[in-house]
C-alpha atoms as a PDB file:
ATOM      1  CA  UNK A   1      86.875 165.307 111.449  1.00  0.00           C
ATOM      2  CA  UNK A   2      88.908 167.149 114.445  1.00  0.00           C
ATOM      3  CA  UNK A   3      90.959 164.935 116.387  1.00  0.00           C
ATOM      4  CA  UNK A   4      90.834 165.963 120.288  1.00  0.00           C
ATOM      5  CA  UNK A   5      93.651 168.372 121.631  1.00  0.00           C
ATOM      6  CA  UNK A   6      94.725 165.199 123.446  1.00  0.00           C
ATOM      7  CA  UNK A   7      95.329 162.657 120.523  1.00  0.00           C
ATOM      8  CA  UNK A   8      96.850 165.844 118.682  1.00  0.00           C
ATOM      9  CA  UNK A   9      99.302 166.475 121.791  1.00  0.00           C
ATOM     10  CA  UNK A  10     100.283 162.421 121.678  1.00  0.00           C
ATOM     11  CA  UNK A  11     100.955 161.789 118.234  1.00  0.00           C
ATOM     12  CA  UNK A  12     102.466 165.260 116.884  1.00  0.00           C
ATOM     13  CA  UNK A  13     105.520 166.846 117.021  1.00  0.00           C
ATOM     14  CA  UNK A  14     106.628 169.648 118.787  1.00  0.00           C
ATOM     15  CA  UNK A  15     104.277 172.213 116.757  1.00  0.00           C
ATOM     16  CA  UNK A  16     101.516 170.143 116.905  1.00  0.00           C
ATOM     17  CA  UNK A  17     100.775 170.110 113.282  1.00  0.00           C
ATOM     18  CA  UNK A  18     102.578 167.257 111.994  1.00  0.00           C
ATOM     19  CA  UNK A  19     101.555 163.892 112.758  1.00  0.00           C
ATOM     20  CA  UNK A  20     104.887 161.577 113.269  1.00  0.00           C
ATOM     21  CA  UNK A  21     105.033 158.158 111.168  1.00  0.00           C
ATOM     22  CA  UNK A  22     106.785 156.492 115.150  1.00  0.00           C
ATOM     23  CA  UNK A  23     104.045 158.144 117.171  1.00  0.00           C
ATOM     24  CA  UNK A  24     101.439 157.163 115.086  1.00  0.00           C
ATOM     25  CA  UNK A  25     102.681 153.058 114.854  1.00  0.00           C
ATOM     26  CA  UNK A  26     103.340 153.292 118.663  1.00  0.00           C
ATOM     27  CA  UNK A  27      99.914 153.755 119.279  1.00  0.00           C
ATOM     28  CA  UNK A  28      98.213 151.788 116.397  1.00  0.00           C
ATOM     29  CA  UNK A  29     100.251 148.778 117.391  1.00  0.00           C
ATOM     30  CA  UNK A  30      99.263 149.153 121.107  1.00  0.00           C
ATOM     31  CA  UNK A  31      95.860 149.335 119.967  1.00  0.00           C
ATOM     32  CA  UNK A  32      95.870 146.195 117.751  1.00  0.00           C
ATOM     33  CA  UNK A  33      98.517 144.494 120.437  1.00  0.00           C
ATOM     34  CA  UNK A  34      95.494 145.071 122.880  1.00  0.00           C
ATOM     35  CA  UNK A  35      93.087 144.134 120.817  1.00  0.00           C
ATOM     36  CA  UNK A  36      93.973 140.954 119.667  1.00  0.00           C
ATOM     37  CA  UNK A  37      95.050 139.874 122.757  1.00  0.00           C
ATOM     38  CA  UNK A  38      91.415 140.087 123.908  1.00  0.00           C
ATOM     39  CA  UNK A  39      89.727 138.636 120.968  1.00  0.00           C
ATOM     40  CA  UNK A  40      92.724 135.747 121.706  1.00  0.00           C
ATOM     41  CA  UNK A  41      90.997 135.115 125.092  1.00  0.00           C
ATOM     42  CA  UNK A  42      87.341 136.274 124.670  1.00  0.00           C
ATOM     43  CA  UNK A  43      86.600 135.179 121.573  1.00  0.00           C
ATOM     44  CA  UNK A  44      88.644 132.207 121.081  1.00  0.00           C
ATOM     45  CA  UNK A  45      88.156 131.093 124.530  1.00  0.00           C
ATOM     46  CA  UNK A  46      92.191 130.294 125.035  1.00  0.00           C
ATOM     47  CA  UNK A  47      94.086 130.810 128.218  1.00  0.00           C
ATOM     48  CA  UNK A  48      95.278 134.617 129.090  1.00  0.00           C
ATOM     49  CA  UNK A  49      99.579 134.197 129.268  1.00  0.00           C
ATOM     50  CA  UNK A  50     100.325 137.025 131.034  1.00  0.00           C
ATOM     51  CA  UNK A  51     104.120 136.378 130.607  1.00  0.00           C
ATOM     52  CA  UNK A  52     103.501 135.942 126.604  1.00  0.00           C
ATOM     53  CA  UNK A  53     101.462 139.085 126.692  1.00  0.00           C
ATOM     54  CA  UNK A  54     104.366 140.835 128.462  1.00  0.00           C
ATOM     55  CA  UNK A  55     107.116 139.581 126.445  1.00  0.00           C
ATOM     56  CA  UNK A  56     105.421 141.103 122.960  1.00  0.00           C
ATOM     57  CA  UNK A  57     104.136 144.424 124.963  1.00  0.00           C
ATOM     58  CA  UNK A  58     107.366 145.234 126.347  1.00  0.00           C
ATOM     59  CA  UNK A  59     108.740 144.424 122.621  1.00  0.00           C
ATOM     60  CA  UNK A  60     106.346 146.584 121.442  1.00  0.00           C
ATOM     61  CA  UNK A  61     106.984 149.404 123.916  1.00  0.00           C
ATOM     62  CA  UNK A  62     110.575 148.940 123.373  1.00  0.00           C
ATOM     63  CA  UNK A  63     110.541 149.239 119.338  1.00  0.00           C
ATOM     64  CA  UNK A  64     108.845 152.112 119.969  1.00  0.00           C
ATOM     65  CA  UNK A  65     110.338 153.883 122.599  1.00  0.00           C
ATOM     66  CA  UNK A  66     113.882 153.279 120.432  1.00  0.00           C
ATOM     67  CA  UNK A  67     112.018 154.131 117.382  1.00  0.00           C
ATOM     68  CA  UNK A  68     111.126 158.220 119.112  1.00  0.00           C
ATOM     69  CA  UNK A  69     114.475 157.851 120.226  1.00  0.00           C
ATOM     70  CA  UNK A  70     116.424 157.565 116.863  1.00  0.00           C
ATOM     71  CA  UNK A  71     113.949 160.324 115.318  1.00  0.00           C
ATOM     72  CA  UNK A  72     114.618 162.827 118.747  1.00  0.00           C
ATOM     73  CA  UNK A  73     118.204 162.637 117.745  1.00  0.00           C
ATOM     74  CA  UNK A  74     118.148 163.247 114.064  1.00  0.00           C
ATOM     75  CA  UNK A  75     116.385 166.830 115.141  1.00  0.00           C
ATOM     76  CA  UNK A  76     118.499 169.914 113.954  1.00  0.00           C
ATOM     77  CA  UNK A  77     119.875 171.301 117.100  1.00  0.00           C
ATOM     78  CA  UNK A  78     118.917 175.621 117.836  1.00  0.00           C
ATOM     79  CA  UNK A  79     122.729 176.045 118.485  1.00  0.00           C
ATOM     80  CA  UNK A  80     123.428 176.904 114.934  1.00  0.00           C
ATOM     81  CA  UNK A  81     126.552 175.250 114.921  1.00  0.00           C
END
């Protein structure tokens, strides 16, 4: 199956061949996050709390946003020194 240029842009590193385990949680999580949130509200028929909902997305974000962070600096720099 061929993923779309897109998804490949997102979720690999810089040579766009390797898939990264942070990228690849970041969006699975979002994904779920969103997901269960609905079936929370559609399915279950409970009240939407958008400032719960906010609290764990921005958790979420943040986990992952730290999580590209740690792995951007653990790169080997081109300097050669």
């Amino acid at each position: 199956m061929m993923v779309p240029k897109w998804v490949r842009d997102i979720l690999t590193d810089d040579t766009g061949i390797n898939f990264t385990p942070d990228k690849v949680a970041m969006v699975s999580g979002v994904v779920v996050f969103h997901g269960l949130a609905i079936t929370h509200v559609v399915i279950n028929k409970q009240p939407f709390d958008p400032v719960a909902f906010g609290g764990g997305f921005g958790a979420l974000l943040a986990g992952g946003g730290g999580a590209m962070w740690l792995a951007s600096r653990q790169k080997p720099s081109g300097g050669g020194q």
